[in-house]
C-alpha atoms as a PDB file:
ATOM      1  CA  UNK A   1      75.893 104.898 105.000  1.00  0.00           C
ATOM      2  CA  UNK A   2      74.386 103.266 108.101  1.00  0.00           C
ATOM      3  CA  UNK A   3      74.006  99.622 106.105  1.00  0.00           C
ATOM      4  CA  UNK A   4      77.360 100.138 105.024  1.00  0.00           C
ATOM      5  CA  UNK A   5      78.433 100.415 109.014  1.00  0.00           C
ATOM      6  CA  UNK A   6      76.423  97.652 109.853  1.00  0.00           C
ATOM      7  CA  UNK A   7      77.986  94.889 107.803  1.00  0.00           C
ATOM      8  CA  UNK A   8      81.166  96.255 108.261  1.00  0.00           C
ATOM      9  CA  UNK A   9      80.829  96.139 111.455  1.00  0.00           C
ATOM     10  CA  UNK A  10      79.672  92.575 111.412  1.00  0.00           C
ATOM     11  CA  UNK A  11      82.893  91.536 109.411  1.00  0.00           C
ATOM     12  CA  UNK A  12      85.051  93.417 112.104  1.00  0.00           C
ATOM     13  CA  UNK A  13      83.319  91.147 114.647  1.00  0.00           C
ATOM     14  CA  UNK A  14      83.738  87.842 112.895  1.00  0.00           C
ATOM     15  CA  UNK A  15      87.748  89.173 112.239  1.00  0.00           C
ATOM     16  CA  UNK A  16      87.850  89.399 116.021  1.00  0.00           C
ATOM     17  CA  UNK A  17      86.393  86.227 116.901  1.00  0.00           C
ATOM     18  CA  UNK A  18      88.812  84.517 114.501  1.00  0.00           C
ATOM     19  CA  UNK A  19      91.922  86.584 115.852  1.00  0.00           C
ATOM     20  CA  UNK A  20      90.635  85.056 119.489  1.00  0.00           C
ATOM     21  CA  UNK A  21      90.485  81.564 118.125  1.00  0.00           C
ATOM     22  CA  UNK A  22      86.579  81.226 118.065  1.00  0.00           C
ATOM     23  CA  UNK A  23      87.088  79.788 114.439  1.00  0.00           C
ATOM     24  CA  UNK A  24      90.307  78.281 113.889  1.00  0.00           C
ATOM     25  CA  UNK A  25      92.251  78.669 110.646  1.00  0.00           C
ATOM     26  CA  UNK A  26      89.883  75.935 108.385  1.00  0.00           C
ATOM     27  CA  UNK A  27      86.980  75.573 110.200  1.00  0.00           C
ATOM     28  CA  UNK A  28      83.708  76.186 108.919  1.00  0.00           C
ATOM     29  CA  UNK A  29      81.708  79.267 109.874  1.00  0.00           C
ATOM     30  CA  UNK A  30      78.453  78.644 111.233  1.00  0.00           C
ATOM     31  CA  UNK A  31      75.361  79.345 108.648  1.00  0.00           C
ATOM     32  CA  UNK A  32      74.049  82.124 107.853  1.00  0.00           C
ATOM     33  CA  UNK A  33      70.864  82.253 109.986  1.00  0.00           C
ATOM     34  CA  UNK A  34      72.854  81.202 113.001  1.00  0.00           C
ATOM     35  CA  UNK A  35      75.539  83.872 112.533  1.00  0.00           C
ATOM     36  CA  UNK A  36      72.031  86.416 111.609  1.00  0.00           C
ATOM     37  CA  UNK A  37      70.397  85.513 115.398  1.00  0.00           C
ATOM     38  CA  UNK A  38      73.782  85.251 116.840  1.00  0.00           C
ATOM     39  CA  UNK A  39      74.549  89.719 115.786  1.00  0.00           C
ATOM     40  CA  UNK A  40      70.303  90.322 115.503  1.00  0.00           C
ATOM     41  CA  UNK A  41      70.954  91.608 111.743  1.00  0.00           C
ATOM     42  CA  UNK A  42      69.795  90.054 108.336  1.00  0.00           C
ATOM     43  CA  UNK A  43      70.717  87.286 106.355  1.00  0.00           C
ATOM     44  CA  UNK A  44      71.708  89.953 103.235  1.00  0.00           C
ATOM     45  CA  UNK A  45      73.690  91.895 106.294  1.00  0.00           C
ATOM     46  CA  UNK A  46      75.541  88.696 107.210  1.00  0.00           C
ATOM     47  CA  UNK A  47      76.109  87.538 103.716  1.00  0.00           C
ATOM     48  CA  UNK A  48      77.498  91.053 102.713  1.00  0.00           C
ATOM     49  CA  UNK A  49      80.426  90.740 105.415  1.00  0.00           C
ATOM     50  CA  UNK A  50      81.359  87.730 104.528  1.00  0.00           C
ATOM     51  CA  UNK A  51      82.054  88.479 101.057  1.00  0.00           C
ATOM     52  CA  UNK A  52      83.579  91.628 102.214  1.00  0.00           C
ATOM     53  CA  UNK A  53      86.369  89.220 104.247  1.00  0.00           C
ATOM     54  CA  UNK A  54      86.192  86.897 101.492  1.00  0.00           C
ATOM     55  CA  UNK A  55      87.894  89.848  99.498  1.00  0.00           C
ATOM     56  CA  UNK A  56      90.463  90.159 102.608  1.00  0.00           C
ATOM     57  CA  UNK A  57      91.290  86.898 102.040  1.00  0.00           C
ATOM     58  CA  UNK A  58      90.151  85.829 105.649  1.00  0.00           C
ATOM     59  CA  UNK A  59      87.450  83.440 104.494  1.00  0.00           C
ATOM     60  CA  UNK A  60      86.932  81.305 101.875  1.00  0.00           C
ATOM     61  CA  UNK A  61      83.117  80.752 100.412  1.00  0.00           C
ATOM     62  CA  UNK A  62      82.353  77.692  98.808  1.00  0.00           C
ATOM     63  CA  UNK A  63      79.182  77.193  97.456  1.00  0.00           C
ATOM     64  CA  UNK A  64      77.614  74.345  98.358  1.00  0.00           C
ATOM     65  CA  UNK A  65      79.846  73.796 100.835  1.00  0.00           C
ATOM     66  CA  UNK A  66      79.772  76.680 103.014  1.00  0.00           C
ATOM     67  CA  UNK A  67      81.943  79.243 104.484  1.00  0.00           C
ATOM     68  CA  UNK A  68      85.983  78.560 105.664  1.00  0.00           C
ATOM     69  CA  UNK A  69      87.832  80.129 107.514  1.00  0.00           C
ATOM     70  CA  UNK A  70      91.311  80.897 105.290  1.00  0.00           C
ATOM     71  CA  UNK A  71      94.394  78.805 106.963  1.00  0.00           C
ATOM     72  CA  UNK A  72      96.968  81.732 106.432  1.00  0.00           C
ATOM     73  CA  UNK A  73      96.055  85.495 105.567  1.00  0.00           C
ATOM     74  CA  UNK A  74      97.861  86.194 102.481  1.00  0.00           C
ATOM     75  CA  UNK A  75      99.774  89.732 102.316  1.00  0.00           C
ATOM     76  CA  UNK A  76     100.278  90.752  98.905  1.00  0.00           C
ATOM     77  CA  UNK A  77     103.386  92.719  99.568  1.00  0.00           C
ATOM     78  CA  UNK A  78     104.109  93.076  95.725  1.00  0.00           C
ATOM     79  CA  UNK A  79     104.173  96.758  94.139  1.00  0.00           C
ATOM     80  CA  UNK A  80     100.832  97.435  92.060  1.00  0.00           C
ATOM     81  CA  UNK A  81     102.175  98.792  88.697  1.00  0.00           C
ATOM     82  CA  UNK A  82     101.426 102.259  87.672  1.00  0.00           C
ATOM     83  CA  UNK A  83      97.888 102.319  85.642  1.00  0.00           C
ATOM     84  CA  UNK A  84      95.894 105.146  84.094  1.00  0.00           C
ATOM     85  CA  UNK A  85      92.621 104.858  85.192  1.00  0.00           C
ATOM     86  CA  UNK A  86      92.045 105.250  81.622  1.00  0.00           C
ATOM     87  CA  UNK A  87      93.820 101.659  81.122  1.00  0.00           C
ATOM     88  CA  UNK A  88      92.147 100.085  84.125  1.00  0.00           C
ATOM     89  CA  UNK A  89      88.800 100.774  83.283  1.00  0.00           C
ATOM     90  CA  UNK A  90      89.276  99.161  80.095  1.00  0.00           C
ATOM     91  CA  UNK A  91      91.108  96.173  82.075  1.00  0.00           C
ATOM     92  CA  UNK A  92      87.948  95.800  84.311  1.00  0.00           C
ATOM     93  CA  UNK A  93      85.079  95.969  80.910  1.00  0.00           C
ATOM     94  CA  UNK A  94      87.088  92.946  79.421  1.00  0.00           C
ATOM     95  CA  UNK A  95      87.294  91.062  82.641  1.00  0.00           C
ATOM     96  CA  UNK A  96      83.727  92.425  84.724  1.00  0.00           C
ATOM     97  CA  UNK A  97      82.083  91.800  81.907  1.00  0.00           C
ATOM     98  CA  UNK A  98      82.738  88.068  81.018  1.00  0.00           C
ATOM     99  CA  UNK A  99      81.972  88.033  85.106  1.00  0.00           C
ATOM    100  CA  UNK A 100      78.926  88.984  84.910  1.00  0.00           C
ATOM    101  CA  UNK A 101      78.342  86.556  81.886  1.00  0.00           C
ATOM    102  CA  UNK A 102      79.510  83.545  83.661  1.00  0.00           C
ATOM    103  CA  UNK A 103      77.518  84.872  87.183  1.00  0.00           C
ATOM    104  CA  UNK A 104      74.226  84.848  85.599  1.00  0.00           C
ATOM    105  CA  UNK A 105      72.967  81.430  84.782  1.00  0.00           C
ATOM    106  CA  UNK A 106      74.564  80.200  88.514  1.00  0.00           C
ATOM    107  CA  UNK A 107      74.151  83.324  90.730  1.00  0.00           C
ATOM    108  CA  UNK A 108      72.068  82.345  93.734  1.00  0.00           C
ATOM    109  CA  UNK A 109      68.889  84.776  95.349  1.00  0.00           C
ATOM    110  CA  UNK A 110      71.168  85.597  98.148  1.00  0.00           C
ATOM    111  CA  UNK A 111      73.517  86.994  95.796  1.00  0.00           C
ATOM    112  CA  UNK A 112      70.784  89.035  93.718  1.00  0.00           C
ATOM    113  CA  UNK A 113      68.929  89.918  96.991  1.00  0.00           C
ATOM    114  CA  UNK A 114      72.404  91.322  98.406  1.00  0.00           C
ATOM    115  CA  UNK A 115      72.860  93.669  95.004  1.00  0.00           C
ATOM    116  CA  UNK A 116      69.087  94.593  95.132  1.00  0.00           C
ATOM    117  CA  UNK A 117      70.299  95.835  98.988  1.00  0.00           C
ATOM    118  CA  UNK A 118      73.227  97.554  97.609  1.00  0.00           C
ATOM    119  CA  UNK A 119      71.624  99.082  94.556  1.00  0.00           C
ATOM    120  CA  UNK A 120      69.628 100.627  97.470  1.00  0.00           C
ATOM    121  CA  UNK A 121      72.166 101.997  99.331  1.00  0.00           C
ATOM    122  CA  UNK A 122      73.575 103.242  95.854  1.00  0.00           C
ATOM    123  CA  UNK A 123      70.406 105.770  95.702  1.00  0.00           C
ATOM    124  CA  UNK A 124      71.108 107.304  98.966  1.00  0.00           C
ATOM    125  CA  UNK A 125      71.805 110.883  98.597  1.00  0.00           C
ATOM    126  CA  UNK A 126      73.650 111.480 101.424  1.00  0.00           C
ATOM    127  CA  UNK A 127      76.262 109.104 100.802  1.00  0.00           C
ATOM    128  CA  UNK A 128      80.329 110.839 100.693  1.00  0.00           C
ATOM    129  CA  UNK A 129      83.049 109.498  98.163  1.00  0.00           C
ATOM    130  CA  UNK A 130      84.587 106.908 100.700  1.00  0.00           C
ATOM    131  CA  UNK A 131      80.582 105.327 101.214  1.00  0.00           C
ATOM    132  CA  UNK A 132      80.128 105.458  97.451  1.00  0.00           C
ATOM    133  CA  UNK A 133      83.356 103.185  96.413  1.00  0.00           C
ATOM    134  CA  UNK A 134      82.994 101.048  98.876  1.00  0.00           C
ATOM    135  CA  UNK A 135      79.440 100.379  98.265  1.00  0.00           C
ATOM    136  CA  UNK A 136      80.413  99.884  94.509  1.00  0.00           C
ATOM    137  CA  UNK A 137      83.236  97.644  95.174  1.00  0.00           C
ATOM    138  CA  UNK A 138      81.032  95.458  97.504  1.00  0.00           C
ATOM    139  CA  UNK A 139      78.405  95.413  93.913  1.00  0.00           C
ATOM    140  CA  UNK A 140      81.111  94.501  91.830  1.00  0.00           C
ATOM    141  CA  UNK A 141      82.759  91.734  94.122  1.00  0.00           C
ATOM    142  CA  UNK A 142      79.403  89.905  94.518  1.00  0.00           C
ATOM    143  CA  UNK A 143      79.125  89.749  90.993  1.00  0.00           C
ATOM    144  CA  UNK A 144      82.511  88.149  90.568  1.00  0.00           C
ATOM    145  CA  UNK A 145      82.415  86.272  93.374  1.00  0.00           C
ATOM    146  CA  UNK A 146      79.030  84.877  91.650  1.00  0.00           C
ATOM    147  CA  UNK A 147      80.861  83.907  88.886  1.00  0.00           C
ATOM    148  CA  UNK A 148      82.655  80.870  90.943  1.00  0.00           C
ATOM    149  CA  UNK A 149      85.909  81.389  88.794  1.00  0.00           C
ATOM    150  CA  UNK A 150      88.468  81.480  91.108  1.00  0.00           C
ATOM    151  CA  UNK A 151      91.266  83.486  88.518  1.00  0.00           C
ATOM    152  CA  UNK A 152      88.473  85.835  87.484  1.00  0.00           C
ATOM    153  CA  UNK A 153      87.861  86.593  91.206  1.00  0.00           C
ATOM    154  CA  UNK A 154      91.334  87.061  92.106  1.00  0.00           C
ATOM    155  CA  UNK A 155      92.295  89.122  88.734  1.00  0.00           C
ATOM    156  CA  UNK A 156      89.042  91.754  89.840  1.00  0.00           C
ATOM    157  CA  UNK A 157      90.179  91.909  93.409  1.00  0.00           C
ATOM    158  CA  UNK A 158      93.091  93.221  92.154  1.00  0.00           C
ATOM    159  CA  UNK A 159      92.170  95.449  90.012  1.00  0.00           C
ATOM    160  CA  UNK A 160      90.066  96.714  92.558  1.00  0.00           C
ATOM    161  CA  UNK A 161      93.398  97.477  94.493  1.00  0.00           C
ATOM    162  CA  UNK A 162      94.671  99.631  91.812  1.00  0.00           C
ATOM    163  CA  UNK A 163      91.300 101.554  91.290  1.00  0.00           C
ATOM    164  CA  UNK A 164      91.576 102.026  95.366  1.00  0.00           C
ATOM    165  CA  UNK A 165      94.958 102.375  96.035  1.00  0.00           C
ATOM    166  CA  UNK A 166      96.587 104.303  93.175  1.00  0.00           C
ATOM    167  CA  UNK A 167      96.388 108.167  93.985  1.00  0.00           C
ATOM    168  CA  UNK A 168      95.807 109.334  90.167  1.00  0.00           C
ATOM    169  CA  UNK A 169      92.882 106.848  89.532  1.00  0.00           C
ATOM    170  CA  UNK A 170      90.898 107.617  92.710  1.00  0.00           C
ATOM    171  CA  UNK A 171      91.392 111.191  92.048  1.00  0.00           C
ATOM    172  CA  UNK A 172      90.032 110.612  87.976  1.00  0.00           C
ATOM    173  CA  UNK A 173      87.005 108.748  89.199  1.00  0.00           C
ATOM    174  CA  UNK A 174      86.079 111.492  91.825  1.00  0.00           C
ATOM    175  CA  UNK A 175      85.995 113.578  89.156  1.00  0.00           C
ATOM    176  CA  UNK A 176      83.987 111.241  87.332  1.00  0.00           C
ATOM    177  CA  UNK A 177      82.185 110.107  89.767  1.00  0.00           C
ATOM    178  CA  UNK A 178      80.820 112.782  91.624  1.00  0.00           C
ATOM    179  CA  UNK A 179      78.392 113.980  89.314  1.00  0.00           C
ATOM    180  CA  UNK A 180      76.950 110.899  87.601  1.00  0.00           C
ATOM    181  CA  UNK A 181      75.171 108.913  90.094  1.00  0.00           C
ATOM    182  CA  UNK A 182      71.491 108.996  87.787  1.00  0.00           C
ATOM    183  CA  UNK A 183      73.609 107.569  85.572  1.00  0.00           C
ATOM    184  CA  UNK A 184      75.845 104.831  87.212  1.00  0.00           C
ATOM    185  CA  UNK A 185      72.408 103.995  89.438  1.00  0.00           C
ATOM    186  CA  UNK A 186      70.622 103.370  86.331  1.00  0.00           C
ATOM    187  CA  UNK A 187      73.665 101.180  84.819  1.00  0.00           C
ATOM    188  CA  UNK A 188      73.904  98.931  87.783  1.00  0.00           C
ATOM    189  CA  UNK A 189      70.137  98.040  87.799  1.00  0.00           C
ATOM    190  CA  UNK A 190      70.555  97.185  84.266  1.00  0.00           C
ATOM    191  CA  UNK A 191      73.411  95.067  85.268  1.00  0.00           C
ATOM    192  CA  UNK A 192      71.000  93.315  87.803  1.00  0.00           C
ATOM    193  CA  UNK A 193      68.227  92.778  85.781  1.00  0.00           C
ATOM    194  CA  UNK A 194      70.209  90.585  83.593  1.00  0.00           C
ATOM    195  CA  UNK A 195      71.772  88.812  86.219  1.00  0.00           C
ATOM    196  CA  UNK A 196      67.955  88.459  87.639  1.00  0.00           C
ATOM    197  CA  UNK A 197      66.650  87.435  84.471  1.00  0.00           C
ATOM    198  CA  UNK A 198      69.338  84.197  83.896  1.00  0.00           C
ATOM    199  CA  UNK A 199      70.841  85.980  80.778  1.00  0.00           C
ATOM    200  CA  UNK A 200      74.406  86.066  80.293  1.00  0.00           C
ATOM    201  CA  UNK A 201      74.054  88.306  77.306  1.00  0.00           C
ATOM    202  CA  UNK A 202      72.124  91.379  78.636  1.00  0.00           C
ATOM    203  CA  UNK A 203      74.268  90.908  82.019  1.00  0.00           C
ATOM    204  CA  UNK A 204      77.633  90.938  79.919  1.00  0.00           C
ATOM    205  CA  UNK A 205      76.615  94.073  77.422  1.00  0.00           C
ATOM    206  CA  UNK A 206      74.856  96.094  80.533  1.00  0.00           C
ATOM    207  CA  UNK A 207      78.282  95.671  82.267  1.00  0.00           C
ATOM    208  CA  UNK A 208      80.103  96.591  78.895  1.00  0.00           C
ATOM    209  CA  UNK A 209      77.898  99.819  78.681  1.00  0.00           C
ATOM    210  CA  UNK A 210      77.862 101.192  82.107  1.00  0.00           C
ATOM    211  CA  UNK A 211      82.030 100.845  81.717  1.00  0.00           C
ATOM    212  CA  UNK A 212      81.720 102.298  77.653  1.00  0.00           C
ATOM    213  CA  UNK A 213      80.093 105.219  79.876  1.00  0.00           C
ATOM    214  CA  UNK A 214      82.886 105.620  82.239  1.00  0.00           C
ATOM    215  CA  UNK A 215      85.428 105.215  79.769  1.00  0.00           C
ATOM    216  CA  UNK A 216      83.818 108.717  77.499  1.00  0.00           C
ATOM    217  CA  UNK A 217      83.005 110.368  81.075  1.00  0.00           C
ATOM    218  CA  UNK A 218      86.758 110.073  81.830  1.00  0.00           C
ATOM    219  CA  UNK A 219      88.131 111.118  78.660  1.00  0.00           C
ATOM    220  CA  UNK A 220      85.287 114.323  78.663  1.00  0.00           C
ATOM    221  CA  UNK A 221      86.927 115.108  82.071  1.00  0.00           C
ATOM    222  CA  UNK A 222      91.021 114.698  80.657  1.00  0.00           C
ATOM    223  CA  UNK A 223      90.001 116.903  77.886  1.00  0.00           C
ATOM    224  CA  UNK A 224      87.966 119.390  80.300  1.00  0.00           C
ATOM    225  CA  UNK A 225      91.160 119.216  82.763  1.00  0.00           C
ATOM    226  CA  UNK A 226      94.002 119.849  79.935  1.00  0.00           C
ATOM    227  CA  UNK A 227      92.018 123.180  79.090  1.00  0.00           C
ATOM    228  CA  UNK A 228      91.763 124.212  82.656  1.00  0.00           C
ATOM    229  CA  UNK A 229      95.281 124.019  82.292  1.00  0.00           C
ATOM    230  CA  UNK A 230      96.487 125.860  79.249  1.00  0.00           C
ATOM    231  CA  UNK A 231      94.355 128.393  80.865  1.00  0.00           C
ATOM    232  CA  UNK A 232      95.702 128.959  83.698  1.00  0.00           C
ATOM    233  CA  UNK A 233      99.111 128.572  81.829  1.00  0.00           C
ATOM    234  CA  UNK A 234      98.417 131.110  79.614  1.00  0.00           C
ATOM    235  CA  UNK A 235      97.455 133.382  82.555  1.00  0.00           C
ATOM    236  CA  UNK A 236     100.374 133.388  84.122  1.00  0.00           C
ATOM    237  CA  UNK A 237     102.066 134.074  80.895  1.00  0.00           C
ATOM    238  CA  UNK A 238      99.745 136.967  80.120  1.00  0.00           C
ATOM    239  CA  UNK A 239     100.890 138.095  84.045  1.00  0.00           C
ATOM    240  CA  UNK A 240     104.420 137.840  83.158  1.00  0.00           C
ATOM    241  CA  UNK A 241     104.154 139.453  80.154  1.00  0.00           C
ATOM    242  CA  UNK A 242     102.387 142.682  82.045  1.00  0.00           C
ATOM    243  CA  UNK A 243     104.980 142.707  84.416  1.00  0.00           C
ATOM    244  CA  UNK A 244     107.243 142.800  82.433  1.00  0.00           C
ATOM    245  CA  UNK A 245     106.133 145.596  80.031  1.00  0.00           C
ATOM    246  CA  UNK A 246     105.447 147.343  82.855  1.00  0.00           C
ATOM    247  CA  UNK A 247     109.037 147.454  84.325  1.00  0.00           C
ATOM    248  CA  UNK A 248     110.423 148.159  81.175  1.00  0.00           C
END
């Protein structure tokens, strides 16, 4: 929870000093070890909130090149259609997966040493449902931001809007995802290891499989819920019933 703080923090201090004009719209942001003395955190802290803004759409990273400052904040104002979380999870194996793929023969050591950080902060015990998403979101934007494929970037931030913004899915992976951290720790190091390793292959199927996972821990959970239901449907009807044979 605390990490999480800290580069948030650090992104809502950058935000500020771009809002005052420090760095105009287009400039370049200064490196990362200047920006890392500058706040007294870590390189991995630094580079963390800056793919967090990059996500905003406040910054623009180019590798190689360096960091940007965007020249206009866009506002999606359009209306997110109305997903199952059942249909987006599927969405994000076909597209996070092919991510990963492409990621892993370019992604740099900053990239791998910020998911090594964040796989950290994923074994925390004491982390609450808002600390967990946003920790996995950060995982799963550094991976496509890794990728350097601009549409596949864009199409994963937005599905990331519908997995955070649509009431129904965040409620279906709460339910999910309360109770299977072993499990979706254990995925995302395998994820990591592939993406260490240079292989597209075992970083594309470890993707596919910790989603494959999701996918049957979400249908368990419709099927558990849809009992819970006739049950307490069939309650009430027993109550009625009782009343009623007792009145008559």
């Amino acid at each position: 929870m605390a990490d999480r703080r800290l580069f948030q923090n650090i992104a809502d201090q950058i935000v500020a000093l771009i809002d005052k004009g420090a760095f105009p719209p287009g400039s370049r942001l200064p490196g990362e070890r200047e920006l890392s003395e500058r706040f007294g955190v870590s390189r991995v802290t630094i580079r963390e909130a800056e793919i967090a803004l990059q996500a905003t759409g406040r910054i623009r990273i180019k590798t190689g090149s360096g960091v940007y400052v965007s020249d206009t904040v866009t506002q999606d104002t359009g209306q997110l259609p109305m997903v199952s979380a059942f249909e987006l999870t599927e969405a994000r194996l076909l597209f996070e997966s092919e991510a990963a793929a492409l990621a892993a023969p370019i992604i740099s050591d900053d990239d791998l040493a910020i998911l090594g950080d964040l796989l950290d902060q994923m074994a925390q015990d004491n982390l609450d449902d808002d600390a967990v998403t946003a920790i996995d979101r950060l995982f799963h934007l550094t991976i496509a931001a890794a990728s350097g494929n601009k549409a596949i970037i864009h199409v994963i931030e937005t599905l990331w809007r519908l997995r955070t913004e649509i009431a129904e899915v965040r409620t279906t992976h709460a339910s999910v995802c309360h109770h299977d951290g072993s499990a979706r720790q254990a995925e995302h190091a395998a994820i990591v290891d592939g993406l260490a390793r240079r292989d597209p292959q075992a970083a594309r199927v470890a993707m596919r499989q910790h989603f494959n996972r999701l996918l049957e821990a979400m249908l368990d959970a419709t099927e558990e819920r849809e009992i819970e239901e006739t049950k307490h449907r069939a309650a009430a009807s027993r109550a009625r019933f009782r009343m009623s044979a007792q009145l008559g």
